[in-house]
Protein backbone atom coordinates (compact mmCIF):
# COMPACT_ATOMS: atom_id res chain seq x y z
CA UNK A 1 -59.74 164.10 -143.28
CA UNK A 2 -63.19 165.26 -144.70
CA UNK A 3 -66.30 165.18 -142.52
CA UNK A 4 -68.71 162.10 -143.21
CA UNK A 5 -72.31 162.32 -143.41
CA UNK A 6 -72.21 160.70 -140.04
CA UNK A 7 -70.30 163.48 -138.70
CA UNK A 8 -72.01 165.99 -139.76
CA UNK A 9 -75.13 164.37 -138.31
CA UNK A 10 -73.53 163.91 -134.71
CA UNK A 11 -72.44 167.63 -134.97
CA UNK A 12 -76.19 169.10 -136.25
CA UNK A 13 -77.79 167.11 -132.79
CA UNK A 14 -75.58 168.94 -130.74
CA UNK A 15 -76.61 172.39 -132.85
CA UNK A 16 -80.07 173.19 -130.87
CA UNK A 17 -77.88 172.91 -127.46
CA UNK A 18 -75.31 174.91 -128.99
CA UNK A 19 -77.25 177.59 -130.03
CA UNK A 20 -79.05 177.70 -127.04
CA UNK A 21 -75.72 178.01 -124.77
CA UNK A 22 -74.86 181.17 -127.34
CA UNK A 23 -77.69 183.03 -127.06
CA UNK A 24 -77.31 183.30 -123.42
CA UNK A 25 -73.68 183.80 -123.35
CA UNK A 26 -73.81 186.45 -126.72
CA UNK A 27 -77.70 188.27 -126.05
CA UNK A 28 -77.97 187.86 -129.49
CA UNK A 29 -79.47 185.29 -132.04
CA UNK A 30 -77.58 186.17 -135.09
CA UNK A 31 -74.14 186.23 -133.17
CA UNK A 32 -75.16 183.05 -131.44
CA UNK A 33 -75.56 181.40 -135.13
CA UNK A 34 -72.26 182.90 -136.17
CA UNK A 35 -70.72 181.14 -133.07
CA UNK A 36 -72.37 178.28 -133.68
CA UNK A 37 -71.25 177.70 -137.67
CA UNK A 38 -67.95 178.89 -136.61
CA UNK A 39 -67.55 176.24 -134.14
CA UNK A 40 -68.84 173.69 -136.85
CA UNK A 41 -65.67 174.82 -139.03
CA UNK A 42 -63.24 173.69 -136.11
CA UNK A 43 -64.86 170.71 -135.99
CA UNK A 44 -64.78 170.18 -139.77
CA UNK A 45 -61.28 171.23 -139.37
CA UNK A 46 -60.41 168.08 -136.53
CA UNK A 47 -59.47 165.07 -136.48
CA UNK A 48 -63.20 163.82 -135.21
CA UNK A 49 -62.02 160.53 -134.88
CA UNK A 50 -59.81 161.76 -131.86
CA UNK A 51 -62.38 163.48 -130.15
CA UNK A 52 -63.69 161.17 -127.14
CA UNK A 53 -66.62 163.07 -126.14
CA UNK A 54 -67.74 165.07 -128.61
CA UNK A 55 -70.47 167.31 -126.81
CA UNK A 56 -67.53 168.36 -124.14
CA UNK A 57 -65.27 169.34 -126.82
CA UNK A 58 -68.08 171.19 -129.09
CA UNK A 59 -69.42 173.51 -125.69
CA UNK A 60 -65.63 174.37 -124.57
CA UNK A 61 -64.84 175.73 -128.32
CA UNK A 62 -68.13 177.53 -128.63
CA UNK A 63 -67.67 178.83 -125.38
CA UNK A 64 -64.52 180.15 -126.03
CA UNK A 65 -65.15 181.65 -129.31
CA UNK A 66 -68.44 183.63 -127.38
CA UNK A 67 -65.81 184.90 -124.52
CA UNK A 68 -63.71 186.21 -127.26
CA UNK A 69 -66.64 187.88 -128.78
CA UNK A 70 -67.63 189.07 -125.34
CA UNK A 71 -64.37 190.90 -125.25
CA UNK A 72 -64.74 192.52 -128.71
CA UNK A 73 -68.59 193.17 -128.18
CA UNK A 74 -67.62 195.70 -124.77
CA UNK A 75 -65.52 197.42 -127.32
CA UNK A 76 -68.38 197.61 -130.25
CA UNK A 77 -71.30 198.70 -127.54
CA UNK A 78 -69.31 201.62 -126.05
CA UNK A 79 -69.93 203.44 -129.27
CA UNK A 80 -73.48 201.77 -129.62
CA UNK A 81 -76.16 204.27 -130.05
CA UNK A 82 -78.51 204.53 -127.40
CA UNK A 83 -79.45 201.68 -125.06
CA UNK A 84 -78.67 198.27 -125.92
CA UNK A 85 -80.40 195.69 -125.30
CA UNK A 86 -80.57 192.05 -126.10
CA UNK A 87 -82.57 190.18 -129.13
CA UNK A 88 -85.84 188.85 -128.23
CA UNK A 89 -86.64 185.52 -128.68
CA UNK A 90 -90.88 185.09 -129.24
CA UNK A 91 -92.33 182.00 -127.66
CA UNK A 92 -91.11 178.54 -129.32
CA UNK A 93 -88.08 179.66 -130.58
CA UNK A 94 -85.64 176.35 -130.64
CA UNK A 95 -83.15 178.90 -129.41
CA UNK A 96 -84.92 179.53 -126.00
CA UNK A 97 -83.44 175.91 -124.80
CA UNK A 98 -84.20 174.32 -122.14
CA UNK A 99 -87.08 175.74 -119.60
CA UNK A 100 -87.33 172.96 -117.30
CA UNK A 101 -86.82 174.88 -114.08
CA UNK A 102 -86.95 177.99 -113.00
CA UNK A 103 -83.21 178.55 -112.97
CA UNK A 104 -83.44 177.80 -116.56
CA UNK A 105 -86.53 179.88 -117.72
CA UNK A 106 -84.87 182.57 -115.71
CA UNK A 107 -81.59 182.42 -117.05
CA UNK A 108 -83.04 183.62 -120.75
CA UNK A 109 -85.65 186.14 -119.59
CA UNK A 110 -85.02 189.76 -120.81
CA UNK A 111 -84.26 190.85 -117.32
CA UNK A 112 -81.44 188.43 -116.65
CA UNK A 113 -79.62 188.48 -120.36
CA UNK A 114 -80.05 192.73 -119.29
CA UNK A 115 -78.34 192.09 -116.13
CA UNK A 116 -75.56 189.58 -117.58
CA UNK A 117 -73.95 192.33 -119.58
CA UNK A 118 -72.54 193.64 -115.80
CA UNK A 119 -70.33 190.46 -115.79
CA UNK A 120 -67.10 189.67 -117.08
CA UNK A 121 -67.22 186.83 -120.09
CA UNK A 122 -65.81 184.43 -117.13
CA UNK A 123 -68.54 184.75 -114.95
CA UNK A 124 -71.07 184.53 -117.51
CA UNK A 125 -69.60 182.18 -119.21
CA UNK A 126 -69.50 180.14 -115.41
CA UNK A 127 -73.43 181.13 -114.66
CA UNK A 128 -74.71 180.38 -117.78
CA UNK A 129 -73.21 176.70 -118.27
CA UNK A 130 -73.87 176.19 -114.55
CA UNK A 131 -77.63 177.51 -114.23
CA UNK A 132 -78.59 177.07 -117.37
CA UNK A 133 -77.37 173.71 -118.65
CA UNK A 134 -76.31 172.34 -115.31
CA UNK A 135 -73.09 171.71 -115.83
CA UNK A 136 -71.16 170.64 -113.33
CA UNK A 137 -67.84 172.64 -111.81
CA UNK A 138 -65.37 170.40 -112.77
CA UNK A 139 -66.71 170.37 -116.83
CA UNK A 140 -66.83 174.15 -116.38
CA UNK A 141 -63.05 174.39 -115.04
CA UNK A 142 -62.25 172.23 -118.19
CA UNK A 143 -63.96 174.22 -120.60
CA UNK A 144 -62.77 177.65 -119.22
CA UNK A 145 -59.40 175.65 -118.10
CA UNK A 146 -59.61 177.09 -114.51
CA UNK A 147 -59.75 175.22 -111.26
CA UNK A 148 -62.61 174.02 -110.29
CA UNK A 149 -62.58 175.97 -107.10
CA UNK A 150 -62.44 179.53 -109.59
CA UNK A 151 -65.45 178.03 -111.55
CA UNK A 152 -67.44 177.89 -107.64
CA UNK A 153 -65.99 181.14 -106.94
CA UNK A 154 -67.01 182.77 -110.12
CA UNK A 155 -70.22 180.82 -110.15
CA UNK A 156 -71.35 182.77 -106.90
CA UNK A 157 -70.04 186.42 -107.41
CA UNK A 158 -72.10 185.79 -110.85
CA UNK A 159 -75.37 185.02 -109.38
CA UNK A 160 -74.87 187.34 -106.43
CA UNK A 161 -74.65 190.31 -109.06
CA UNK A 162 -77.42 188.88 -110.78
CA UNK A 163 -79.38 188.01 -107.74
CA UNK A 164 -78.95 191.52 -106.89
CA UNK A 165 -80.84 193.17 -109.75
CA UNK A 166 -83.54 190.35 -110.69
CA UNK A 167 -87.49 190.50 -109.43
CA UNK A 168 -89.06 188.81 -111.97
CA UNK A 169 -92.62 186.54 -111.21
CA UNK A 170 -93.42 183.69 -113.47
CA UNK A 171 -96.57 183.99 -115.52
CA UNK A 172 -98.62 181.31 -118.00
CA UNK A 173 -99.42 182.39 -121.11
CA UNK A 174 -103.28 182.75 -120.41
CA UNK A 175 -101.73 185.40 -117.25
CA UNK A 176 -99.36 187.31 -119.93
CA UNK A 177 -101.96 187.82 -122.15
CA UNK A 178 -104.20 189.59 -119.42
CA UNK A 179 -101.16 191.76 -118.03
CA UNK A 180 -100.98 192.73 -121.76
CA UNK A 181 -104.20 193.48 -122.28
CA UNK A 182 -104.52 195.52 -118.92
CA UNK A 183 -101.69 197.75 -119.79
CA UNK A 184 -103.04 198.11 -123.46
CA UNK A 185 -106.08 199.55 -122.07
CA UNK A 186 -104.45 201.48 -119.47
CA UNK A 187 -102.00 202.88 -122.39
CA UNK A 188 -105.07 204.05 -124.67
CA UNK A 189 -106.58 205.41 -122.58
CA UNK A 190 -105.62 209.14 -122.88
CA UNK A 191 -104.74 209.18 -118.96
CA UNK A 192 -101.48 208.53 -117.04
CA UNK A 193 -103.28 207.46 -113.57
CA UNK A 194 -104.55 203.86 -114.45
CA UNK A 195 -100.61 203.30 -115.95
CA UNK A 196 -99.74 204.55 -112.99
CA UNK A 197 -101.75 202.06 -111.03
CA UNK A 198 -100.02 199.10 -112.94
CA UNK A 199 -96.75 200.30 -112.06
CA UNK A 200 -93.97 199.62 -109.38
CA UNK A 201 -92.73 202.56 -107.90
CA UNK A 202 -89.41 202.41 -109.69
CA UNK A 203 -91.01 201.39 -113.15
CA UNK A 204 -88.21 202.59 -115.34
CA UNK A 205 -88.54 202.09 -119.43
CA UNK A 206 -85.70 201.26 -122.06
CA UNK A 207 -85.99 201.40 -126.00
CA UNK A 208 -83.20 200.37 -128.68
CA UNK A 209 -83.09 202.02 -131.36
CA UNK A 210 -79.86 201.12 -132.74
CA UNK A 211 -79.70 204.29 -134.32
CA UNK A 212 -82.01 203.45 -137.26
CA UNK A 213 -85.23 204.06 -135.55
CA UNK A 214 -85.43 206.83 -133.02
CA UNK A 215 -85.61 205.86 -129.25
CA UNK A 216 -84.79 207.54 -126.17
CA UNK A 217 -80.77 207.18 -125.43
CA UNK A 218 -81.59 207.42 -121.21
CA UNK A 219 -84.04 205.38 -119.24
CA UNK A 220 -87.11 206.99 -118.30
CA UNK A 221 -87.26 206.18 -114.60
CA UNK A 222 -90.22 206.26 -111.68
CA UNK A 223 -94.08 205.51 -112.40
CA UNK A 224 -95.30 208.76 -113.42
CA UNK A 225 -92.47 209.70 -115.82
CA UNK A 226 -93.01 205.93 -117.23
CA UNK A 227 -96.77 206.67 -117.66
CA UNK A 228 -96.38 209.54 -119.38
CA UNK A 229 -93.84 208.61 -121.79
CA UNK A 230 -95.89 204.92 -122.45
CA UNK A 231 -98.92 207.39 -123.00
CA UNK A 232 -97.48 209.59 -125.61
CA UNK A 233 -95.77 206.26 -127.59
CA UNK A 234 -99.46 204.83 -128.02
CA UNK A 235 -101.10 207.91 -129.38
CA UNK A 236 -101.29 207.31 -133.19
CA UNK A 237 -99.48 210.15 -135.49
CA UNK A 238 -98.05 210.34 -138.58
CA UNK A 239 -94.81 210.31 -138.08
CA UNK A 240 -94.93 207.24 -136.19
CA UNK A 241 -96.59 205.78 -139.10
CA UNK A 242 -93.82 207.07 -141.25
CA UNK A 243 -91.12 205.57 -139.11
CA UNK A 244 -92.43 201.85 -139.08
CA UNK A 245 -93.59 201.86 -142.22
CA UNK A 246 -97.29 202.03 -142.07
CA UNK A 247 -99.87 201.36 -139.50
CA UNK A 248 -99.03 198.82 -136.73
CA UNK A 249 -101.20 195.86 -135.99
CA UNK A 250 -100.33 194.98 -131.56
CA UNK A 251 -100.35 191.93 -130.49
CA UNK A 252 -100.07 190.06 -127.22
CA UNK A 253 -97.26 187.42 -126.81
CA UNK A 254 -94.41 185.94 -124.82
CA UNK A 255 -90.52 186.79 -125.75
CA UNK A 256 -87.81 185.27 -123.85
CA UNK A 257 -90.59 183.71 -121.13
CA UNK A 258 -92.18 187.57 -120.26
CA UNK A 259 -95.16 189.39 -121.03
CA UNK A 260 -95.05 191.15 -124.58
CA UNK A 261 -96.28 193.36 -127.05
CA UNK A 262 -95.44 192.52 -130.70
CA UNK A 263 -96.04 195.28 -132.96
CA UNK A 264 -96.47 194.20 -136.64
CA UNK A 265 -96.78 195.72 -140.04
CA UNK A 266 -97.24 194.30 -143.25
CA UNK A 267 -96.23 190.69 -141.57
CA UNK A 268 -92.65 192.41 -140.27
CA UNK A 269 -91.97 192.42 -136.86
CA UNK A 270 -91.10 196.15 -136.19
CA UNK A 271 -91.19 196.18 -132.43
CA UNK A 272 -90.96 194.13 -129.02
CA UNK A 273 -91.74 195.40 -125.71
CA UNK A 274 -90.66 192.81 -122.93
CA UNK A 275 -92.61 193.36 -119.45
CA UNK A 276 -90.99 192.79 -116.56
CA UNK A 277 -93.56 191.90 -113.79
CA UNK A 278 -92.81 191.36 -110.19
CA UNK A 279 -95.13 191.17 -107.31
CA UNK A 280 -95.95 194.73 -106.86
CA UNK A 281 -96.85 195.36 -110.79
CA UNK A 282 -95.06 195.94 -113.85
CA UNK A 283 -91.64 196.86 -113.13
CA UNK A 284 -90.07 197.33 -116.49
CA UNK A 285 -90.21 197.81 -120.11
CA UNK A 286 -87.88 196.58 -122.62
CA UNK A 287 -88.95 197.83 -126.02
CA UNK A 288 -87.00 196.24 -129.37
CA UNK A 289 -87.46 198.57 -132.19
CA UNK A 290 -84.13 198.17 -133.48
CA UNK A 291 -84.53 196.44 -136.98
CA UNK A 292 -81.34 194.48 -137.14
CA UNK A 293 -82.53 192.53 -133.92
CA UNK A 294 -86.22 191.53 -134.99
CA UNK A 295 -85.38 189.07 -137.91
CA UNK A 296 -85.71 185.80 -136.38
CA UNK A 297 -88.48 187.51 -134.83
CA UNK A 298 -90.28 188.19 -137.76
CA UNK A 299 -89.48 184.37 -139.45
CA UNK A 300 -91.29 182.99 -135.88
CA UNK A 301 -94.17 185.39 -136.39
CA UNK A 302 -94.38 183.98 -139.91
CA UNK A 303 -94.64 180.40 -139.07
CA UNK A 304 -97.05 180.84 -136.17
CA UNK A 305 -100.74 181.40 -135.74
CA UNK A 306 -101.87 184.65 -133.88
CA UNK A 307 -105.59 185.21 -134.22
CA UNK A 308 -106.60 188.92 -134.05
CA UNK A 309 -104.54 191.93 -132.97
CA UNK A 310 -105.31 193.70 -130.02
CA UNK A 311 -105.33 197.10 -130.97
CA UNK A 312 -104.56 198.77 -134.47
CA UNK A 313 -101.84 201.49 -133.11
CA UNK A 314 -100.00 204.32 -134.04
């Protein structure tokens, strides 16, 4: 039987929550949107009529199409080039979802969707509908059809190995800006020993490349190795200019709840760099370059204000 208006409309208010749930199970936006439409062709496909509670039935088949694609994806990133890391999602995106509590803001900050690629598509299937949505164990056993003594089980190996690797502090947006704007300064400045200053110990620093722009394929690890490479990637040169396609304007922002930098060029998002802070100073870097990941990116950028850039790079 063909979908009715009405149908349609009780599957698009779902589609925000949806989406959301993807993101974090999938680490990227144009998968999660995939996932998403796909699910909306099994539902044009059922008998809707039949379907009791709609919501239930809509998270366990998007769910289940993302663990699939979980699967496939392990496949697909062992031959990815370089580091890969997930799509970043600027301040405001609908996609962010809920950020109620912390467990929720934390569950779709750069670190976390980083550390969430350790886990099997059970257990981040489990964490994510349990921390992030609050869903309770016996949904989650449904949805994954498990017991609902698995889904606890899972649920706590999960956040142990997350647990394990996460030291992130929660900034305001007034705070991200000045962390920004500190390390901007520090960057430009031609020396490695005030980055050093703003670094943890352990600072390490990640780009993604993709393979269509040129980034590092290992970590550079430790605060003085970090300094120097963050030094040499804000001195301006040519070829830098060649790469992105002309003469960077930076800007300070938020992506996926963090500290960032948002390097722009003719009104295209050509670069994110995520920063991790914890309580000792800024323990990570997460830098986006890789084109195929800054799309919805670059539509946000388009349909927000931004006042001035920071700093004219590169």
């Amino acid at each position: 039987m063909p979908l009715t208006m009405d149908d349609v409309d009780r599957f698009e208010v779902f589609r925000p929550r949806l989406e959301a749930i993807a993101y974090r199970l999938l680490g990227s936006a144009v998968e999660a949107e995939d996932a998403v439409q796909e699910t909306f062709l099994r539902w044009q496909s059922a008998d809707v009529e039949r379907i009791e509670v709609p919501e239930a039935w809509l998270t366990k088949v998007l769910t289940n199409l993302c663990r699939n694609q979980l699967t496939s994806a392990r496949a697909r990133r062992e031959t990815y080039v370089g580091q890969w890391l997930p799509e970043p999602l600027l301040a405001g995106d609908p996609m962010l979802g809920p950020a109620d509590t912390a467990e929720q803001r934390d569950s779709v900050s750069y670190a976390v969707l980083t550390l969430l690629e350790r886990l099997s598509p059970n257990e981040r299937a489990v964490y994510v509908l349990r921390e992030a949505f609050d869903y309770p164990h016996r949904e989650i056993a449904e949805i994954l059809d498990v017991s609902e003594a698995a889904s606890q089980q899972i649920f706590h190996r999960a956040k142990k190995h997350v647990a394990d690797g996460k030291a992130r502090t929660e900034i305001d947006e007034a705070a991200a800006r000045r962390v920004v704007e500190e390390f901007l300064a520090a960057a430009t400045s031609g020396r490695t020993e005030p980055l050093v200053r703003l670094l943890t110990e352990n600072a390490v620093v990640i780009g993604d490349g993709g393979g269509k722009v040129p980034a590092r394929a290992k970590a550079f690890e430790g605060a003085l190795a970090v300094a120097k490479f963050l030094r040499g990637l804000f001195k301006p040169s040519e070829a830098k200019r060649a790469i992105l396609g002309g003469s960077p304007e930076i800007y300070a922002s938020i992506a996926n709840g963090d500290p960032a930098i948002v390097a722009v060029v003719d009104g295209r998002v050509v670069g994110v760099m995520c920063l991790e802070v914890d309580a000792e100073g800024i323990a990570a870097f997460r830098n986006q370059v890789n084109p195929d990941k800054l799309a919805r990116a670059t539509e946000r950028w388009a349909a927000d204000e931004h006042g001035e850039p920071l700093l004219n790079a590169f």
